[in-house]
PDB file of N, CA and C in Angstrom:
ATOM      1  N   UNK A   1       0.830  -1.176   0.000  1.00  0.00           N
ATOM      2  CA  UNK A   1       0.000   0.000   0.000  1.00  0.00           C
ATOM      3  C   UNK A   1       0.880   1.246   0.000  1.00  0.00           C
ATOM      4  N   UNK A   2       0.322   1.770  -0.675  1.00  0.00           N
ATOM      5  CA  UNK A   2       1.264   3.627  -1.026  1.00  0.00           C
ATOM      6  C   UNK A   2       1.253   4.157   0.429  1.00  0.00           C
ATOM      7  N   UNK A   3       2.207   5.141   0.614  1.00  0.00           N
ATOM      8  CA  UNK A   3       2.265   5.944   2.010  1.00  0.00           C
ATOM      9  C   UNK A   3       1.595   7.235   1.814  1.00  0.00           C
ATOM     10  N   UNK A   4       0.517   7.337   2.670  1.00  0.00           N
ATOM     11  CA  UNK A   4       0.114   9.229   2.238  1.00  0.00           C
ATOM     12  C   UNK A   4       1.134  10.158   2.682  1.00  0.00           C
ATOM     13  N   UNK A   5       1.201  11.051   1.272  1.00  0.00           N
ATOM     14  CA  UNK A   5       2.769  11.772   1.847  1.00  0.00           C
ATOM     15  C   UNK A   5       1.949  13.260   2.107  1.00  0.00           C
ATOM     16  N   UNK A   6       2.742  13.416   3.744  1.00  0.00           N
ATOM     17  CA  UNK A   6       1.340  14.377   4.968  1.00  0.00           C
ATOM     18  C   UNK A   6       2.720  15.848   4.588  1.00  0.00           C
ATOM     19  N   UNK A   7       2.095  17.397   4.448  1.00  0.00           N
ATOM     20  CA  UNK A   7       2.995  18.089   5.384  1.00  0.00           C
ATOM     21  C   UNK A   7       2.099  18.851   6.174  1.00  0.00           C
ATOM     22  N   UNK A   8       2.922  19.643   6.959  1.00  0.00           N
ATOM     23  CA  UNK A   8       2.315  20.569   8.273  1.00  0.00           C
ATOM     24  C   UNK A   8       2.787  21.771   7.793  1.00  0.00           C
ATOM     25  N   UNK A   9       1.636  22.589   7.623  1.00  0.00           N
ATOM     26  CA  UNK A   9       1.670  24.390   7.908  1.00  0.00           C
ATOM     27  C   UNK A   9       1.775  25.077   9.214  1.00  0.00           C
ATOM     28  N   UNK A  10       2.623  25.315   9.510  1.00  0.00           N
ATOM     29  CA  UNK A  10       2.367  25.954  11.161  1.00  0.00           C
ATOM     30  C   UNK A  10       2.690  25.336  12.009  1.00  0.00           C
ATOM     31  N   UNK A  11       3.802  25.363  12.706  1.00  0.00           N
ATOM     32  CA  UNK A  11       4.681  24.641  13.647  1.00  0.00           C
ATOM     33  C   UNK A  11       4.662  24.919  15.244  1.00  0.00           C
ATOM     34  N   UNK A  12       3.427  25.897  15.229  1.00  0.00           N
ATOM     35  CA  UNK A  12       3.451  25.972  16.912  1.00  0.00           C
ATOM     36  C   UNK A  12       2.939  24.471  17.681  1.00  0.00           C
ATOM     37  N   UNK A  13       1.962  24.824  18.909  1.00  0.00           N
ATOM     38  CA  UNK A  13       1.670  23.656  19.482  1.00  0.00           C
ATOM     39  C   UNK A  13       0.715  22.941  18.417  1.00  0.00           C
ATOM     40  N   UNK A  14      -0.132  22.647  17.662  1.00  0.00           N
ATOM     41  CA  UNK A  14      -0.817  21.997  17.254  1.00  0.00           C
ATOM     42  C   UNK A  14      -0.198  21.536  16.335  1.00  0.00           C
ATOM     43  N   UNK A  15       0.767  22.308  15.448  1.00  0.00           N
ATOM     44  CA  UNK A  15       1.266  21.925  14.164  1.00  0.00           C
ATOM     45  C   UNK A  15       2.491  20.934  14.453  1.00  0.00           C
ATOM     46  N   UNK A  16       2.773  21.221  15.755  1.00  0.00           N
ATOM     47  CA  UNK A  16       4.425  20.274  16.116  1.00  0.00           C
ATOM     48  C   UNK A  16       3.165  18.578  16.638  1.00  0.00           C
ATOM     49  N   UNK A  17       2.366  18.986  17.428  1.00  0.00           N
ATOM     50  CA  UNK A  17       1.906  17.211  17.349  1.00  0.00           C
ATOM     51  C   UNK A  17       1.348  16.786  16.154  1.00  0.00           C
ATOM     52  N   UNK A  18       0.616  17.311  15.307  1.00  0.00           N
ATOM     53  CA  UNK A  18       0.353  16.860  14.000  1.00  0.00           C
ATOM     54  C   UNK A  18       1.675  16.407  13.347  1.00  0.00           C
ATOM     55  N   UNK A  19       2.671  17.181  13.300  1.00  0.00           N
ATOM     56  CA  UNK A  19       3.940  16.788  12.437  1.00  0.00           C
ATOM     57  C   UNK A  19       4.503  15.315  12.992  1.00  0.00           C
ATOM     58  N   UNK A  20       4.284  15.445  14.555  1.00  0.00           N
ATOM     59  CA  UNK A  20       4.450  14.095  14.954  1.00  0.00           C
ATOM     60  C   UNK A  20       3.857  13.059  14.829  1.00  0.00           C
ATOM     61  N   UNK A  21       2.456  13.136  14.968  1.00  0.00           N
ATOM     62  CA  UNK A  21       1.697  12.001  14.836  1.00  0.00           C
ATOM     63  C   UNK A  21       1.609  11.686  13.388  1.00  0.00           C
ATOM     64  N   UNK A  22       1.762  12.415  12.060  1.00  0.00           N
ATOM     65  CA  UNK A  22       2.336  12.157  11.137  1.00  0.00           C
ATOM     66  C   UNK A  22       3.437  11.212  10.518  1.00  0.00           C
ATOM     67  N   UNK A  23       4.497  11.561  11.330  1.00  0.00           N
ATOM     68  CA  UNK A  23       5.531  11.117  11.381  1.00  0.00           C
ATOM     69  C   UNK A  23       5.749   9.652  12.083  1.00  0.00           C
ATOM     70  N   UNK A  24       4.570   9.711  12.644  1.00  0.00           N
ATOM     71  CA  UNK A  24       4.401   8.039  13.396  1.00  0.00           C
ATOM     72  C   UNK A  24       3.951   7.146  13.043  1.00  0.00           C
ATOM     73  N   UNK A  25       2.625   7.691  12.068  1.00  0.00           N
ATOM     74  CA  UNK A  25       1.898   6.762  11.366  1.00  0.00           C
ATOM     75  C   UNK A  25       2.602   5.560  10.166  1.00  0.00           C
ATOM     76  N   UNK A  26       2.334   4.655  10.598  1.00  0.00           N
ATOM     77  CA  UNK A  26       2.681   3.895   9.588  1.00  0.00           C
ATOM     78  C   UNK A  26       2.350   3.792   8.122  1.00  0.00           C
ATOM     79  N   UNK A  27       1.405   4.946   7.876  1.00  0.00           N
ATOM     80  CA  UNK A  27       0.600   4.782   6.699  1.00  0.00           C
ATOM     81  C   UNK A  27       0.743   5.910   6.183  1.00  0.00           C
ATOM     82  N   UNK A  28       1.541   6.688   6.686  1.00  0.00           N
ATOM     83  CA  UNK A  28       1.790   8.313   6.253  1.00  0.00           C
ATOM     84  C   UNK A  28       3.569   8.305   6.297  1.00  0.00           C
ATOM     85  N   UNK A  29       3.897   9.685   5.327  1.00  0.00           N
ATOM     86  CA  UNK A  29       5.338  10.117   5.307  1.00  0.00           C
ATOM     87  C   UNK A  29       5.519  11.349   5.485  1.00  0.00           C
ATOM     88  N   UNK A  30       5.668  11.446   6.171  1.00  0.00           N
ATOM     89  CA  UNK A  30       5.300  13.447   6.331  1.00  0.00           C
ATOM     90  C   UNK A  30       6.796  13.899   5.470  1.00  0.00           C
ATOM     91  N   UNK A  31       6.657  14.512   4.543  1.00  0.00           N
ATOM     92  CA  UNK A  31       7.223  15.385   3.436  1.00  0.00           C
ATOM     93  C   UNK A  31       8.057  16.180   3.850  1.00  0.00           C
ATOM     94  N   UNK A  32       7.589  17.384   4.978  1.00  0.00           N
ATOM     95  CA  UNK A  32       7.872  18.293   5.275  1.00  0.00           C
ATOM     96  C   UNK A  32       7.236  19.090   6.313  1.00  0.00           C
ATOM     97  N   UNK A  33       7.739  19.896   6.918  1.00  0.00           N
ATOM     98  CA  UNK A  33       6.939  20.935   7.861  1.00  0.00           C
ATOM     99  C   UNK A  33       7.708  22.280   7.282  1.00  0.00           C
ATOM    100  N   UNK A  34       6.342  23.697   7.381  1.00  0.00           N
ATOM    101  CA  UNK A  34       6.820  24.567   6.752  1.00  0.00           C
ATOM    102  C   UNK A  34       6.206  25.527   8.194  1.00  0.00           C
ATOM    103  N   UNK A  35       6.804  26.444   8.045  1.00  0.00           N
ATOM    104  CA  UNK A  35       6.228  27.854   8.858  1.00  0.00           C
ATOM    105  C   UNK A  35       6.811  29.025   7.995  1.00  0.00           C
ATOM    106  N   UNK A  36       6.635  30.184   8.848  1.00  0.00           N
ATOM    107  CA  UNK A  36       7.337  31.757   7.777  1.00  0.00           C
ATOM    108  C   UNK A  36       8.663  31.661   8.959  1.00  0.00           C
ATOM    109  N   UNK A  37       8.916  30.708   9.705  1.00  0.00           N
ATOM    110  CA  UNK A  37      10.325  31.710  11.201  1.00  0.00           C
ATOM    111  C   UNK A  37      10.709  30.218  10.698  1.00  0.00           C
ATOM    112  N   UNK A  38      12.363  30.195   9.930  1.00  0.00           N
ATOM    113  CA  UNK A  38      12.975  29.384   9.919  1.00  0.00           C
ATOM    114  C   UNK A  38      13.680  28.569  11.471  1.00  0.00           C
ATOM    115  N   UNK A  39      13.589  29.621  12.371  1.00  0.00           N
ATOM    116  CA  UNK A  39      14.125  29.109  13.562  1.00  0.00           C
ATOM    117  C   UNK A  39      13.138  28.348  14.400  1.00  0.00           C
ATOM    118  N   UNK A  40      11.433  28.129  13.703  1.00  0.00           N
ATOM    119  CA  UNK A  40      10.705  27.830  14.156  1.00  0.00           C
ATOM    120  C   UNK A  40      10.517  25.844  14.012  1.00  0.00           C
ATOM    121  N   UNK A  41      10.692  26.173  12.501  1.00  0.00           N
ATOM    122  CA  UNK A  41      10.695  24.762  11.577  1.00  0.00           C
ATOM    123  C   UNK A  41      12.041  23.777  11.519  1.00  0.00           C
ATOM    124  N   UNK A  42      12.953  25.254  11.651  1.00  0.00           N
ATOM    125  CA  UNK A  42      14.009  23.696  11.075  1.00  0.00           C
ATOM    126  C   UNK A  42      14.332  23.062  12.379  1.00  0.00           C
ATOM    127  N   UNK A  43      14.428  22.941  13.871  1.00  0.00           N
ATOM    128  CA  UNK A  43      14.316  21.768  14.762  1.00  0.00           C
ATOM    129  C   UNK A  43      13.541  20.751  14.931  1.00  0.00           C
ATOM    130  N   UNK A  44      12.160  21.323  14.747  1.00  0.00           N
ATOM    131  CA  UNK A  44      11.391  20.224  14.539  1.00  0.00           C
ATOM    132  C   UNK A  44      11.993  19.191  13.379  1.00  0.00           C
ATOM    133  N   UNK A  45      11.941  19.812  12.104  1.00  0.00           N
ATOM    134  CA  UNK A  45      12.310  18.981  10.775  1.00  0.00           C
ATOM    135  C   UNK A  45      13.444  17.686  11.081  1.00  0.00           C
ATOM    136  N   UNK A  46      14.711  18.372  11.685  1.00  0.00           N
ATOM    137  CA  UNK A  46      15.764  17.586  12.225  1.00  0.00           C
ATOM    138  C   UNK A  46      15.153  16.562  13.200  1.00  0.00           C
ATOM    139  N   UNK A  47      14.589  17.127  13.795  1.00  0.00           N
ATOM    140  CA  UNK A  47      14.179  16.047  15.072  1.00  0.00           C
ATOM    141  C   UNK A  47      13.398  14.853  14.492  1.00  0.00           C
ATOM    142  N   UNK A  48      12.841  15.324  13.210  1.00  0.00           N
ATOM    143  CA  UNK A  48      11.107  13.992  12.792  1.00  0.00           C
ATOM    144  C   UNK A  48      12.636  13.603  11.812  1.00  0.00           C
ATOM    145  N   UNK A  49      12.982  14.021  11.038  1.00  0.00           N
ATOM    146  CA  UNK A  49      14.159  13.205  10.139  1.00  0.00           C
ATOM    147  C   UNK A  49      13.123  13.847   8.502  1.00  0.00           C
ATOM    148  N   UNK A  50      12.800  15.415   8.546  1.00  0.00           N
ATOM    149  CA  UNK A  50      12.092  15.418   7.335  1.00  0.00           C
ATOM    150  C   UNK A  50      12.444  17.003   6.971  1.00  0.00           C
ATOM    151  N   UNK A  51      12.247  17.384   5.970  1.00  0.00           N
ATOM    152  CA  UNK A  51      12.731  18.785   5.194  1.00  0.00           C
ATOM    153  C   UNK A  51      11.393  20.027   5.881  1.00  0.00           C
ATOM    154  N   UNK A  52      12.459  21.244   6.159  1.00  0.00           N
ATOM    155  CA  UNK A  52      11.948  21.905   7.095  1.00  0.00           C
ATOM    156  C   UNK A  52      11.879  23.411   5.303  1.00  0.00           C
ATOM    157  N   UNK A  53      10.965  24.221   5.616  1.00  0.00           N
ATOM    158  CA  UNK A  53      10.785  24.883   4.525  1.00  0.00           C
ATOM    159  C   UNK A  53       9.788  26.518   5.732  1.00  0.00           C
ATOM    160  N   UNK A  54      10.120  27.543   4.646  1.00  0.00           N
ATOM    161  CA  UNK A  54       9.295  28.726   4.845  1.00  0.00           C
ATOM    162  C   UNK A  54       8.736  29.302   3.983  1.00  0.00           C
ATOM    163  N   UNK A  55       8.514  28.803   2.825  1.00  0.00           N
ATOM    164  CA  UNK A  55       7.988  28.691   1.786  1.00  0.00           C
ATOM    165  C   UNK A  55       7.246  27.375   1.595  1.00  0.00           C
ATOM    166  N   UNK A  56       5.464  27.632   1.854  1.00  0.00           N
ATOM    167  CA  UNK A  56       4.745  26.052   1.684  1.00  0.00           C
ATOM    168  C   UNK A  56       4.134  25.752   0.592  1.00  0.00           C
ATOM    169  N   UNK A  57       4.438  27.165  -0.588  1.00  0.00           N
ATOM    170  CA  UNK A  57       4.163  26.966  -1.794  1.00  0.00           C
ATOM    171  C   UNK A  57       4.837  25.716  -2.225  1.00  0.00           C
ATOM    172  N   UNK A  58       6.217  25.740  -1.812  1.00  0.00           N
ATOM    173  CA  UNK A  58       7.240  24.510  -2.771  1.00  0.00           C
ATOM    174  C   UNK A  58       6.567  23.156  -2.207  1.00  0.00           C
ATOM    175  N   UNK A  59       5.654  23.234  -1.482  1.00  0.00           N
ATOM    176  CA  UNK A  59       4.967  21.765  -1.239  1.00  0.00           C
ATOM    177  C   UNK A  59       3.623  21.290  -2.319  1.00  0.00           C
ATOM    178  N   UNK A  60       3.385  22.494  -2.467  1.00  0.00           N
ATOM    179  CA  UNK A  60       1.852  22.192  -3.413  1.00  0.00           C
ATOM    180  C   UNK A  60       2.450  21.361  -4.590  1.00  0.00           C
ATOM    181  N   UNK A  61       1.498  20.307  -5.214  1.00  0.00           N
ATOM    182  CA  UNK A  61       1.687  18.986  -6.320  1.00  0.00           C
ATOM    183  C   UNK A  61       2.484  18.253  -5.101  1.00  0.00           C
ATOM    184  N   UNK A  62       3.467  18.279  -3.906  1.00  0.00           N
ATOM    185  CA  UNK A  62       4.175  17.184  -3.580  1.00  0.00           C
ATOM    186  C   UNK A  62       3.265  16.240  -2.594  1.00  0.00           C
ATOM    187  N   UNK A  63       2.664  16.300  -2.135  1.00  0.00           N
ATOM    188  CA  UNK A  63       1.976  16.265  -0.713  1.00  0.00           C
ATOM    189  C   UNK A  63       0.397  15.956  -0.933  1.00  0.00           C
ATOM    190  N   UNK A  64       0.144  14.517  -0.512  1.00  0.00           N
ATOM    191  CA  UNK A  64      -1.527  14.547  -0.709  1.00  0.00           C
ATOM    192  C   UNK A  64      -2.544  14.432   0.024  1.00  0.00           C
ATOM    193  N   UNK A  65      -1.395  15.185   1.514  1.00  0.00           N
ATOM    194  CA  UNK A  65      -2.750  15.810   2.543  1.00  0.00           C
ATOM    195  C   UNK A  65      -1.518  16.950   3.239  1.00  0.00           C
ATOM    196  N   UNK A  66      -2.377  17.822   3.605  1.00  0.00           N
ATOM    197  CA  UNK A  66      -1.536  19.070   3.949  1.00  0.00           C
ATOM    198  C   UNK A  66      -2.770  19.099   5.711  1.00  0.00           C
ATOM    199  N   UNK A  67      -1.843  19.595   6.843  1.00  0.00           N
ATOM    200  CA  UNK A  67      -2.367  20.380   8.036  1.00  0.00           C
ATOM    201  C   UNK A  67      -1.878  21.529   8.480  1.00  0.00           C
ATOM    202  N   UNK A  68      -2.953  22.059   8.348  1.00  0.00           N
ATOM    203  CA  UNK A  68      -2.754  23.597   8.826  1.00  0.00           C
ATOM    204  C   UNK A  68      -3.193  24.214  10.194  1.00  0.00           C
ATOM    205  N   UNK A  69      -2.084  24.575  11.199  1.00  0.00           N
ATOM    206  CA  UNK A  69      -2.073  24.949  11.983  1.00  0.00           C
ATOM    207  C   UNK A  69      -1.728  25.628  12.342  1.00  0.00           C
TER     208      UNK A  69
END
């Protein structure tokens, strides 16, 4: 079975457990997490093992469920 490939908009509290529980699912690949404060995104990104972005345009066509938080 294909993996749904997940990213996260918005990296505060809601967007950092979504990115996680994402990242846990066996049935999902989370892509990426994006916010606009690079100092916001790229620890999380490092920490899940996935590409951290501030620009969430460059996700649109990649990603075939997006959360916004």
């Amino acid at each position: 079975m294909q993996k749904i490939r997940a990213a996260v908009i918005g990296v505060g509290y809601l967007g950092r457990f979504h990115a996680q529980k994402y990242a846990q699912a066996q049935r999902c690949e989370l892509i990426a997490v994006a916010d606009s404060r690079a100092e916001a995104c790229e620890p999380l990104a490092a920490e899940l093992k996935t590409r951290a972005t501030t620009d969430y345009r460059s996700l649109l066509g990649k990603v075939d469920a997006v959360s916004v938080a």
